[in-house]
PDB file of N, CA and C in Angstrom:
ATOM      1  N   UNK A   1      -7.848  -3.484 -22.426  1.00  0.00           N
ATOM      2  CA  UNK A   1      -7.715  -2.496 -23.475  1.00  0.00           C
ATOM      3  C   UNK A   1      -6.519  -1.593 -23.172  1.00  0.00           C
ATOM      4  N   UNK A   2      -5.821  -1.465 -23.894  1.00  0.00           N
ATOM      5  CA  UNK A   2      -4.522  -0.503 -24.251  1.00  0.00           C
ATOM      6  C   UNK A   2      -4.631   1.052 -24.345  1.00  0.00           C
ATOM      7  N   UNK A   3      -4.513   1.330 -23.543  1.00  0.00           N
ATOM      8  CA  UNK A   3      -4.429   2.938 -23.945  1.00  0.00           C
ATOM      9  C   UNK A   3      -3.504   3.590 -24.572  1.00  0.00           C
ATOM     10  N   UNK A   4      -3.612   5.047 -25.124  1.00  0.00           N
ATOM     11  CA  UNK A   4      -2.762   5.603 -26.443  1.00  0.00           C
ATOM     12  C   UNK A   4      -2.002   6.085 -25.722  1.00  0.00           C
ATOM     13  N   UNK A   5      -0.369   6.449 -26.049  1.00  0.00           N
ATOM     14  CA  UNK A   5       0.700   6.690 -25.286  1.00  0.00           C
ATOM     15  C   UNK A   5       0.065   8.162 -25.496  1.00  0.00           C
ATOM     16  N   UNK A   6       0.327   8.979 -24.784  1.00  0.00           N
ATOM     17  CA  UNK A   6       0.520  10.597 -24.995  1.00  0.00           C
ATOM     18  C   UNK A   6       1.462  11.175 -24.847  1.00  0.00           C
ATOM     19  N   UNK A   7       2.033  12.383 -25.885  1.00  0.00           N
ATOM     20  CA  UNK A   7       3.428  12.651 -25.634  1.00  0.00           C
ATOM     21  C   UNK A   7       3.138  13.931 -24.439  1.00  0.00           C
ATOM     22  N   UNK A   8       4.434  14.130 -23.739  1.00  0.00           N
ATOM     23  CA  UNK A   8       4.180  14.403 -22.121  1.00  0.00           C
ATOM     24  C   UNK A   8       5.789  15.646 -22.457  1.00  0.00           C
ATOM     25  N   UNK A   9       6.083  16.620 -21.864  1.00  0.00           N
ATOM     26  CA  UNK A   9       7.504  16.966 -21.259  1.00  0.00           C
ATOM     27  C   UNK A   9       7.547  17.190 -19.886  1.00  0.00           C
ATOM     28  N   UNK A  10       8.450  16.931 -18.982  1.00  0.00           N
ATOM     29  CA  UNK A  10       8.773  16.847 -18.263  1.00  0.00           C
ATOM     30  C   UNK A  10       9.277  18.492 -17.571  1.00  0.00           C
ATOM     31  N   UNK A  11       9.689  18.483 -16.576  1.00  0.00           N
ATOM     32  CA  UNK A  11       9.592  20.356 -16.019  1.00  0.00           C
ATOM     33  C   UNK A  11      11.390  20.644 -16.428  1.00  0.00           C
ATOM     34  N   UNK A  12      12.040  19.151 -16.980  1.00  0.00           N
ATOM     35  CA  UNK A  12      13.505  19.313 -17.092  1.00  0.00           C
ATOM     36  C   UNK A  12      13.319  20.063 -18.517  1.00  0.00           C
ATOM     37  N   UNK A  13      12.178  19.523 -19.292  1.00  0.00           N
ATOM     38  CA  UNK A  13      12.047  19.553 -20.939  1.00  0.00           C
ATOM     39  C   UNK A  13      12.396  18.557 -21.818  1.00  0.00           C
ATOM     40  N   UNK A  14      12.528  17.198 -21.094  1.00  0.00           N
ATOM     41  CA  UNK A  14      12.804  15.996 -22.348  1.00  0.00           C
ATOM     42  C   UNK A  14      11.221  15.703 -22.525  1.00  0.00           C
ATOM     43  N   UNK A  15      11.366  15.166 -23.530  1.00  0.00           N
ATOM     44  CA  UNK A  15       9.910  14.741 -24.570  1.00  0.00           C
ATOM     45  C   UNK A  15      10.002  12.963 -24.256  1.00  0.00           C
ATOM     46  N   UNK A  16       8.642  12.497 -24.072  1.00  0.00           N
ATOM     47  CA  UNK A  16       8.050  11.227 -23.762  1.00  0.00           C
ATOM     48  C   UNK A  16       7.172  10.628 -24.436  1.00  0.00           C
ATOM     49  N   UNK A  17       6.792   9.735 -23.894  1.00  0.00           N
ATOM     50  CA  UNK A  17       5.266   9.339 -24.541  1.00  0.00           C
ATOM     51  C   UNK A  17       4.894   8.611 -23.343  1.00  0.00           C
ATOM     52  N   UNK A  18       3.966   8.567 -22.788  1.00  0.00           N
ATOM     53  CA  UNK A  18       3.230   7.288 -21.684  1.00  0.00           C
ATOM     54  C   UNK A  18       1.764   6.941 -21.895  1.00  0.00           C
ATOM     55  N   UNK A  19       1.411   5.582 -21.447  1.00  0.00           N
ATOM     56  CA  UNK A  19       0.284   5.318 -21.794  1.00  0.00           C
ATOM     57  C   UNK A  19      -0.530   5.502 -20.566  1.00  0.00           C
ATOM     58  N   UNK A  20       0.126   5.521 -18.965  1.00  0.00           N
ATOM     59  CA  UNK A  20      -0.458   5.885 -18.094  1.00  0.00           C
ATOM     60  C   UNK A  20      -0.485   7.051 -17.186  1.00  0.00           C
ATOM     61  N   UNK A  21      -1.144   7.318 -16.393  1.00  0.00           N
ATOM     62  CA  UNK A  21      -1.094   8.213 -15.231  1.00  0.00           C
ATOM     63  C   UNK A  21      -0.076   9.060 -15.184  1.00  0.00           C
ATOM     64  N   UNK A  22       0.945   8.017 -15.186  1.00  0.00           N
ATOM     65  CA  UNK A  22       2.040   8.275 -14.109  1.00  0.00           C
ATOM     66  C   UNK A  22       3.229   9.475 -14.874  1.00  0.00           C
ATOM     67  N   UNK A  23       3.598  10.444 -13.854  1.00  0.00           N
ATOM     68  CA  UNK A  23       4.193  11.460 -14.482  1.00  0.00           C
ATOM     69  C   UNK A  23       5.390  11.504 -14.783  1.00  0.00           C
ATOM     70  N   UNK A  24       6.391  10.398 -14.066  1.00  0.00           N
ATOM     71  CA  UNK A  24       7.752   9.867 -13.916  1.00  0.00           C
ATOM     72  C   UNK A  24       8.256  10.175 -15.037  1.00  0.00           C
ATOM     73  N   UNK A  25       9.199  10.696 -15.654  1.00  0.00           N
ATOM     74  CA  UNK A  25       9.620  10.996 -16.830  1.00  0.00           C
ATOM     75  C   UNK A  25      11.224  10.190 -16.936  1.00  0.00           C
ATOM     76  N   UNK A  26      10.942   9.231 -17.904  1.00  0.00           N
ATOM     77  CA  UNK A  26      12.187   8.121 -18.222  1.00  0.00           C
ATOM     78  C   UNK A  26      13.127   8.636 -18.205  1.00  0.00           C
ATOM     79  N   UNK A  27      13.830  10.000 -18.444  1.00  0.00           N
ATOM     80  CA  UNK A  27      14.751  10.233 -19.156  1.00  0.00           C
ATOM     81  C   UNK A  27      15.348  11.270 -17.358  1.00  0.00           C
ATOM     82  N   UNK A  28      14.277  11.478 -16.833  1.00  0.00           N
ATOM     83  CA  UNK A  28      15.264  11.746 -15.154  1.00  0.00           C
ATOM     84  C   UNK A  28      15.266  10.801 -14.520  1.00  0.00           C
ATOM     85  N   UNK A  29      14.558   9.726 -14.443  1.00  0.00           N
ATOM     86  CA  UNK A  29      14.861   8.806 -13.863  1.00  0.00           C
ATOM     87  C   UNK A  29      15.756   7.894 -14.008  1.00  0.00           C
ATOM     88  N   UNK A  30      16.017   7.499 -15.564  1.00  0.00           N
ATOM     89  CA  UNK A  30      17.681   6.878 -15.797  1.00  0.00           C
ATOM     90  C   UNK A  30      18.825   7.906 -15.305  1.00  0.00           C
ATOM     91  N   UNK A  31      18.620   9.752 -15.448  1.00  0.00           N
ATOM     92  CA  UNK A  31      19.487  10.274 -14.947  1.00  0.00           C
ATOM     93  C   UNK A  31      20.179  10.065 -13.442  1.00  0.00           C
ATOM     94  N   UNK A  32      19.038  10.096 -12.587  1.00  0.00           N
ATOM     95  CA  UNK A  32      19.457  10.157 -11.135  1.00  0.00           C
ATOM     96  C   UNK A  32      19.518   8.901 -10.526  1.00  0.00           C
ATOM     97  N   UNK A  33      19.554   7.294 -11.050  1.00  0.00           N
ATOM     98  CA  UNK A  33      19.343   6.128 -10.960  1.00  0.00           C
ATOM     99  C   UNK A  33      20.854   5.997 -10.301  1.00  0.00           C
ATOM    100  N   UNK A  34      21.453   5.572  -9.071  1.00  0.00           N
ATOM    101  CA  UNK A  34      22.467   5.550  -8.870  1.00  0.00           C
ATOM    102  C   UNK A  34      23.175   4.599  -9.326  1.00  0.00           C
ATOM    103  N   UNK A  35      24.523   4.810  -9.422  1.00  0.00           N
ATOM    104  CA  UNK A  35      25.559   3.602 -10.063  1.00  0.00           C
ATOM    105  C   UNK A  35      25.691   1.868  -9.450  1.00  0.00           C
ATOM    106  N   UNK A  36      26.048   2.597  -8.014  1.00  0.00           N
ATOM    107  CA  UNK A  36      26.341   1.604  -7.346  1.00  0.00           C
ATOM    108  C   UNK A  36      25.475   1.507  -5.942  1.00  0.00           C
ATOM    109  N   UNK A  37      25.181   0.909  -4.860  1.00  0.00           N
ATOM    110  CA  UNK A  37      24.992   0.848  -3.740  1.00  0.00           C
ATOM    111  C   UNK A  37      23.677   0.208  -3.971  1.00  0.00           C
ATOM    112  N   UNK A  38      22.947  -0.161  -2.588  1.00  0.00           N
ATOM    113  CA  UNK A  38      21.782  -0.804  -1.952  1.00  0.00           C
ATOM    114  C   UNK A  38      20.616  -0.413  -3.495  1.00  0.00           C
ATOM    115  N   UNK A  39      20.344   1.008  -3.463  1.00  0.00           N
ATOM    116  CA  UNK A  39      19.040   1.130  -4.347  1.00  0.00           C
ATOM    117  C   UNK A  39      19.253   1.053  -5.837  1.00  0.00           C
ATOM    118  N   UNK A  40      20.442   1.244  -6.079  1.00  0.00           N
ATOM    119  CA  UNK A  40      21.312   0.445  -7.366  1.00  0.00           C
ATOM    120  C   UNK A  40      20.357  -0.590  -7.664  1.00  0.00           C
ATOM    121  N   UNK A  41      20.105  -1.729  -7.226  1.00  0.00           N
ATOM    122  CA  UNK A  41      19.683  -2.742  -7.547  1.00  0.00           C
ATOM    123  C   UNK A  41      18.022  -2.820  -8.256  1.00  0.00           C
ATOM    124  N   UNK A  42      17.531  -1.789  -8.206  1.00  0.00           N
ATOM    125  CA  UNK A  42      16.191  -1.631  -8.682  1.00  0.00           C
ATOM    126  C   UNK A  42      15.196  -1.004  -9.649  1.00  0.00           C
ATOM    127  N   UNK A  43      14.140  -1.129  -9.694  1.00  0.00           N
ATOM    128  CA  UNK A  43      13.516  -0.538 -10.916  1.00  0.00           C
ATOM    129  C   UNK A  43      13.268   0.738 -10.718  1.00  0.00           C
ATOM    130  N   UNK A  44      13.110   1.447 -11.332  1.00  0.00           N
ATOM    131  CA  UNK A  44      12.865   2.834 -11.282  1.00  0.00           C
ATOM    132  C   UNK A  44      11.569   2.929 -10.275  1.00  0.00           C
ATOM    133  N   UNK A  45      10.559   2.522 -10.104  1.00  0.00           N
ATOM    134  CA  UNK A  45       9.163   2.376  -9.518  1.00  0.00           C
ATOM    135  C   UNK A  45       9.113   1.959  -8.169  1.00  0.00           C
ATOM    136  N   UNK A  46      10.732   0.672  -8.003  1.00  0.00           N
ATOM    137  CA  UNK A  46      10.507  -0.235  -6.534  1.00  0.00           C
ATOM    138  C   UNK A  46      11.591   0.714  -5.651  1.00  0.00           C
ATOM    139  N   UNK A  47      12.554   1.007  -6.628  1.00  0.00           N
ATOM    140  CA  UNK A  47      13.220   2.511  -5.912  1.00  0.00           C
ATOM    141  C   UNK A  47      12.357   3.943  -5.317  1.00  0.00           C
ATOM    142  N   UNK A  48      11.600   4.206  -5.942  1.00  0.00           N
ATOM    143  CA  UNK A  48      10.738   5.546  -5.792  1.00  0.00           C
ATOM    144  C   UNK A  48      10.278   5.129  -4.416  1.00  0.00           C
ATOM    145  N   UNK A  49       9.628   3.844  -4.562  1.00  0.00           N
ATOM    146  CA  UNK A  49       8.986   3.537  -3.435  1.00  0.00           C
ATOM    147  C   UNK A  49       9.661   3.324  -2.151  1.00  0.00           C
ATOM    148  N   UNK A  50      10.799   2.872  -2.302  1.00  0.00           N
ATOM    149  CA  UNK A  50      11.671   2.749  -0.985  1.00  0.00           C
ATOM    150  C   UNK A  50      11.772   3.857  -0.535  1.00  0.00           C
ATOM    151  N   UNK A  51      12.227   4.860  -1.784  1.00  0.00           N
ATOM    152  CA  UNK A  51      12.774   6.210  -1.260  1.00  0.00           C
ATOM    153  C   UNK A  51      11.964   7.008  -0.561  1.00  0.00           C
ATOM    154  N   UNK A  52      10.488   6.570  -0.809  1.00  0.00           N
ATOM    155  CA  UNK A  52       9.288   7.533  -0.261  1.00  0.00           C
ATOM    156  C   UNK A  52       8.913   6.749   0.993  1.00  0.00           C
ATOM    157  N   UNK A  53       9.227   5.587   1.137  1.00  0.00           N
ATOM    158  CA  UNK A  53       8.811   5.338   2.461  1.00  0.00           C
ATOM    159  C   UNK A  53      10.560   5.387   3.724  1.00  0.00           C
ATOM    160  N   UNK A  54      11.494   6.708   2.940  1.00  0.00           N
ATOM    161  CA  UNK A  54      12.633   6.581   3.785  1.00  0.00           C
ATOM    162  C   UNK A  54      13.921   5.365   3.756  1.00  0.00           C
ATOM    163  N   UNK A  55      13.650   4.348   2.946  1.00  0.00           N
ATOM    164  CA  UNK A  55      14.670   3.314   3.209  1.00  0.00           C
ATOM    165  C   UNK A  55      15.824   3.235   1.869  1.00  0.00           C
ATOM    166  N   UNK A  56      17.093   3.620   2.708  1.00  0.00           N
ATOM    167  CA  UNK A  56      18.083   3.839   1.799  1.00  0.00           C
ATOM    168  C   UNK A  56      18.864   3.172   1.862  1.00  0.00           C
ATOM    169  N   UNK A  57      18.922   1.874   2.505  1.00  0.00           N
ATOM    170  CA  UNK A  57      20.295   0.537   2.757  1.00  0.00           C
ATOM    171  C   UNK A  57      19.101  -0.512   3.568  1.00  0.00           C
ATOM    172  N   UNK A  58      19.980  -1.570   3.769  1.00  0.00           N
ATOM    173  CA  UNK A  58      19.551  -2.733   4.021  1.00  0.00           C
ATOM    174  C   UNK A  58      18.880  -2.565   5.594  1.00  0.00           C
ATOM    175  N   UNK A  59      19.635  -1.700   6.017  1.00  0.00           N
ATOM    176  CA  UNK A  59      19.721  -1.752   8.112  1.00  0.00           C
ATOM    177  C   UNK A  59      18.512  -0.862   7.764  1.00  0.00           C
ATOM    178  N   UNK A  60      17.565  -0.215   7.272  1.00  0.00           N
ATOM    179  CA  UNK A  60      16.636   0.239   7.222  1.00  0.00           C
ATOM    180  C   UNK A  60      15.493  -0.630   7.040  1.00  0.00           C
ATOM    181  N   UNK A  61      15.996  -0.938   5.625  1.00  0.00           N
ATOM    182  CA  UNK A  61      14.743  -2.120   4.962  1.00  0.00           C
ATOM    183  C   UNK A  61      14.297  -3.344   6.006  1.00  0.00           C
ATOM    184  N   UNK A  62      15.842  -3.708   6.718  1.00  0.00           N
ATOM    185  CA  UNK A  62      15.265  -4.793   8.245  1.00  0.00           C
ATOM    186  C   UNK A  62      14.051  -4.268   9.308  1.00  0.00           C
ATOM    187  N   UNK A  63      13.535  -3.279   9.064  1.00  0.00           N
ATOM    188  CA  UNK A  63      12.862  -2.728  10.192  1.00  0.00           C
ATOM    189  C   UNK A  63      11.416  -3.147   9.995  1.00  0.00           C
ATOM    190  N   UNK A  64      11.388  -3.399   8.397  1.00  0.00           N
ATOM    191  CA  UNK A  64      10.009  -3.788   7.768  1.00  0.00           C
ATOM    192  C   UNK A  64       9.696  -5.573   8.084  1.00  0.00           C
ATOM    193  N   UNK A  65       8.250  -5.518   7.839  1.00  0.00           N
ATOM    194  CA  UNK A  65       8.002  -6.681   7.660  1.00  0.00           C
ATOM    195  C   UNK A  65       7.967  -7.082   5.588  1.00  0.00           C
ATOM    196  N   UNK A  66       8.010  -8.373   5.270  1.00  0.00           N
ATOM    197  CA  UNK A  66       7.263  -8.411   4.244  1.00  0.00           C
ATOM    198  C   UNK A  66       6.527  -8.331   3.524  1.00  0.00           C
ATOM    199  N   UNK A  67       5.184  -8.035   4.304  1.00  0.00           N
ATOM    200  CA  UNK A  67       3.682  -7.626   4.060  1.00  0.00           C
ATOM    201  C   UNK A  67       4.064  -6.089   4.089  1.00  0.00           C
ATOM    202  N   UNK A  68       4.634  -5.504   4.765  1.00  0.00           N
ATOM    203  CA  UNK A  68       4.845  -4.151   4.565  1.00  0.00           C
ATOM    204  C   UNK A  68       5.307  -3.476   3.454  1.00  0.00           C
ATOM    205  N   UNK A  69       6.629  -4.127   3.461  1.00  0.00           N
ATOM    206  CA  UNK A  69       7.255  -3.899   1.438  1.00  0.00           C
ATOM    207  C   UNK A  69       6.309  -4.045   0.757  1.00  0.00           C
ATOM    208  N   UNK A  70       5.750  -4.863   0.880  1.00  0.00           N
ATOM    209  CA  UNK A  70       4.800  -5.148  -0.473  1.00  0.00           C
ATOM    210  C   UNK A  70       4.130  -4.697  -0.849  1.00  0.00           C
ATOM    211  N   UNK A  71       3.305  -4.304   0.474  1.00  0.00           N
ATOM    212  CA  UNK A  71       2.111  -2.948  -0.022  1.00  0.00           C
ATOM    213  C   UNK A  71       2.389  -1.658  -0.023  1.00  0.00           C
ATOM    214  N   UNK A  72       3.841  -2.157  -0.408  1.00  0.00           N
ATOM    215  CA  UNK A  72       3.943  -0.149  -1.303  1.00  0.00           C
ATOM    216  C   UNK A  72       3.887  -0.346  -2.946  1.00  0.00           C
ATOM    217  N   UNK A  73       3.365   0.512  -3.148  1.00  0.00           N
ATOM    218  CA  UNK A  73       3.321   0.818  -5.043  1.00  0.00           C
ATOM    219  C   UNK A  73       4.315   0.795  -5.267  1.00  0.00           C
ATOM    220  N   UNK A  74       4.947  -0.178  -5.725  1.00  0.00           N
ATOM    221  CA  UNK A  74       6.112  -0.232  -6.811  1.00  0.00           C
ATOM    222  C   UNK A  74       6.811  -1.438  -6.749  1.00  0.00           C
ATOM    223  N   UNK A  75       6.572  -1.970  -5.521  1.00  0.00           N
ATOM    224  CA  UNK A  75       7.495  -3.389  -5.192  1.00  0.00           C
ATOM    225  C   UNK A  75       6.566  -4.570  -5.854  1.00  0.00           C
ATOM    226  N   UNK A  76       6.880  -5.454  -6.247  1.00  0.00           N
ATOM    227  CA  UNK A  76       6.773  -6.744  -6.945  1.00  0.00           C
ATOM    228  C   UNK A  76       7.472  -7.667  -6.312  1.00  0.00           C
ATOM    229  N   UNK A  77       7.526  -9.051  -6.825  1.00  0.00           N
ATOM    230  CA  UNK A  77       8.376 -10.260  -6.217  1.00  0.00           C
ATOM    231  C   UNK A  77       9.348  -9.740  -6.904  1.00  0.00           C
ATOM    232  N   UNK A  78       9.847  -9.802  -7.652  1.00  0.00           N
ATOM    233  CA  UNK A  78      10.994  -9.402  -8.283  1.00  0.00           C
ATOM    234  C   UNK A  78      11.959  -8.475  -7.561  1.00  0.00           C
ATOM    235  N   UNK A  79      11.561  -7.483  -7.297  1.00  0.00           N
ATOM    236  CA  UNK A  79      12.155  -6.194  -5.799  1.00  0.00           C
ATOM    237  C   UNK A  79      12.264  -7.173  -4.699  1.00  0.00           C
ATOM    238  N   UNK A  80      11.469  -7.930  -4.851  1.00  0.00           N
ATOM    239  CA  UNK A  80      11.123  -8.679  -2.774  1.00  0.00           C
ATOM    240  C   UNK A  80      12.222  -9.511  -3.216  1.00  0.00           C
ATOM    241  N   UNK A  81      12.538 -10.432  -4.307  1.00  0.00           N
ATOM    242  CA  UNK A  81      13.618 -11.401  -4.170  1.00  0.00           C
ATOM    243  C   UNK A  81      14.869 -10.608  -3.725  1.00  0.00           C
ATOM    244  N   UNK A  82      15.252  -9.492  -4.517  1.00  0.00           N
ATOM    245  CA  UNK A  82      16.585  -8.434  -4.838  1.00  0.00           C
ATOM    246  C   UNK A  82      16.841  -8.404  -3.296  1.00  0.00           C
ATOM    247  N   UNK A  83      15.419  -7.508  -2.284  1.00  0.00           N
ATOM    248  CA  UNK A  83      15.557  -7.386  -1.112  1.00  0.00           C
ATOM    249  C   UNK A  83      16.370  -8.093  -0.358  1.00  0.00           C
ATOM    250  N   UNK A  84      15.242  -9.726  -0.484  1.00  0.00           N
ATOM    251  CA  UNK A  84      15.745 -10.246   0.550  1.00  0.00           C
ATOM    252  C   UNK A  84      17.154 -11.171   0.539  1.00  0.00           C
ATOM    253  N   UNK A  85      17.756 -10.952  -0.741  1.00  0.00           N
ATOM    254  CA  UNK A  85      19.511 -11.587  -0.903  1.00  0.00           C
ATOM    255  C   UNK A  85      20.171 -10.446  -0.739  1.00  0.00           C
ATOM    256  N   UNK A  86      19.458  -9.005  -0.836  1.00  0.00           N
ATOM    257  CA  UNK A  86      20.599  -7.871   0.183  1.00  0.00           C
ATOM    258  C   UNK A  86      20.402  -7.953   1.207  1.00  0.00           C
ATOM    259  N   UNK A  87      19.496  -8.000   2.537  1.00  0.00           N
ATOM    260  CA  UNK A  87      19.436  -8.944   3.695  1.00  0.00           C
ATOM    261  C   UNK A  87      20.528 -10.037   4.049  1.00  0.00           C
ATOM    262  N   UNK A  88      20.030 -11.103   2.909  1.00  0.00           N
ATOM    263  CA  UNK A  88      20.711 -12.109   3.572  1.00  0.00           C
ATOM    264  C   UNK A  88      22.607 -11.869   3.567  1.00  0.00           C
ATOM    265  N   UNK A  89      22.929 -10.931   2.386  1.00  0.00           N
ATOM    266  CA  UNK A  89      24.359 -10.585   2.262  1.00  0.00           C
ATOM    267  C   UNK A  89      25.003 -10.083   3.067  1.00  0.00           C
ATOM    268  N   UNK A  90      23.750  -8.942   3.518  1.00  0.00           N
ATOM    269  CA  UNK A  90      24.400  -7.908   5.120  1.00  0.00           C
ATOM    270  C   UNK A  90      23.981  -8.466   6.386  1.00  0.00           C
ATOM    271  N   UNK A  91      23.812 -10.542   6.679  1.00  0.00           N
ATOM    272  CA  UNK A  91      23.602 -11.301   7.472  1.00  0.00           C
ATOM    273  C   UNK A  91      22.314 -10.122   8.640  1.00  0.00           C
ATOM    274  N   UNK A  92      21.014  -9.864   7.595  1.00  0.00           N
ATOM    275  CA  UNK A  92      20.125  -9.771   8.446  1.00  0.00           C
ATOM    276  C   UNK A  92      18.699 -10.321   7.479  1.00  0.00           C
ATOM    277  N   UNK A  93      17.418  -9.922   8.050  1.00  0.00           N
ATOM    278  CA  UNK A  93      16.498 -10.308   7.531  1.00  0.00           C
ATOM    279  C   UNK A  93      15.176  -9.606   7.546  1.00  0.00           C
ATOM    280  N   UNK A  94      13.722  -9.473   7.108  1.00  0.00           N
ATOM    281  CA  UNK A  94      12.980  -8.832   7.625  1.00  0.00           C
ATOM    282  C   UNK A  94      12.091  -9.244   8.682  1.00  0.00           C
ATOM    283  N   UNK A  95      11.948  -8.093   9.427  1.00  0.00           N
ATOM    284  CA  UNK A  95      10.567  -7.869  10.840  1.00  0.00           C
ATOM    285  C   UNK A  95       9.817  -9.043  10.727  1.00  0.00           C
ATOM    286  N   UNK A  96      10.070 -10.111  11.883  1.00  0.00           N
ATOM    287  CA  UNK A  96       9.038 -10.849  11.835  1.00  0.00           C
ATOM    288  C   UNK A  96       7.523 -10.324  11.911  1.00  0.00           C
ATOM    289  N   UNK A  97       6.507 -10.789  11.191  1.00  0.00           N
ATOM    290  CA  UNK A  97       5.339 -10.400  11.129  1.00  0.00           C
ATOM    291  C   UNK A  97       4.565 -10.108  12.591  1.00  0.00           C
TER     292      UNK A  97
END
């Protein structure tokens, strides 16, 4: 079952609608989404999550295992593929288990 979007503002003051929980407001998060570099590459959600568990480039993200990424809220296969071809680009890989 689908829940009803609710319209939401944000503490910046842009106007939303969401159907869940979550307080993330679209319109700062495309703002502060960087151009270029490592977290460039991601969704608004698999970014948050890197950023909250500290990892801001690849020589970080190597420290993890796979099972570790994963069980953060926000990463998917989709993030885990992105990951692991920025790995393999900056010739490293993740924490063996």
């Amino acid at each position: 079952m689908r829940s009803e979007k609710t319209p939401r503002i944000c503490e910046k003051g842009h106007k939303f609608y969401k159907s869940s929980d979550c307080d993330s407001c679209p319109v700062c998060e495309a703002e502060r989404k960087p151009a270029d570099g490592f977290l460039s590459k991601f969704s608004a959600p698999a970014r948050r999550a890197l950023e909250r568990e500290g990892i801001f480039g690849v020589e970080q993200l190597s420290n993890y295992t796979e099972k570790e990424i994963l069980s953060l809220h926000g990463i998917g296969k989709s993030a885990l593929s992105k990951m692991k071809e920025a790995l393999e680009e900056a010739g490293l890989k993740f924490k063996n288990d």
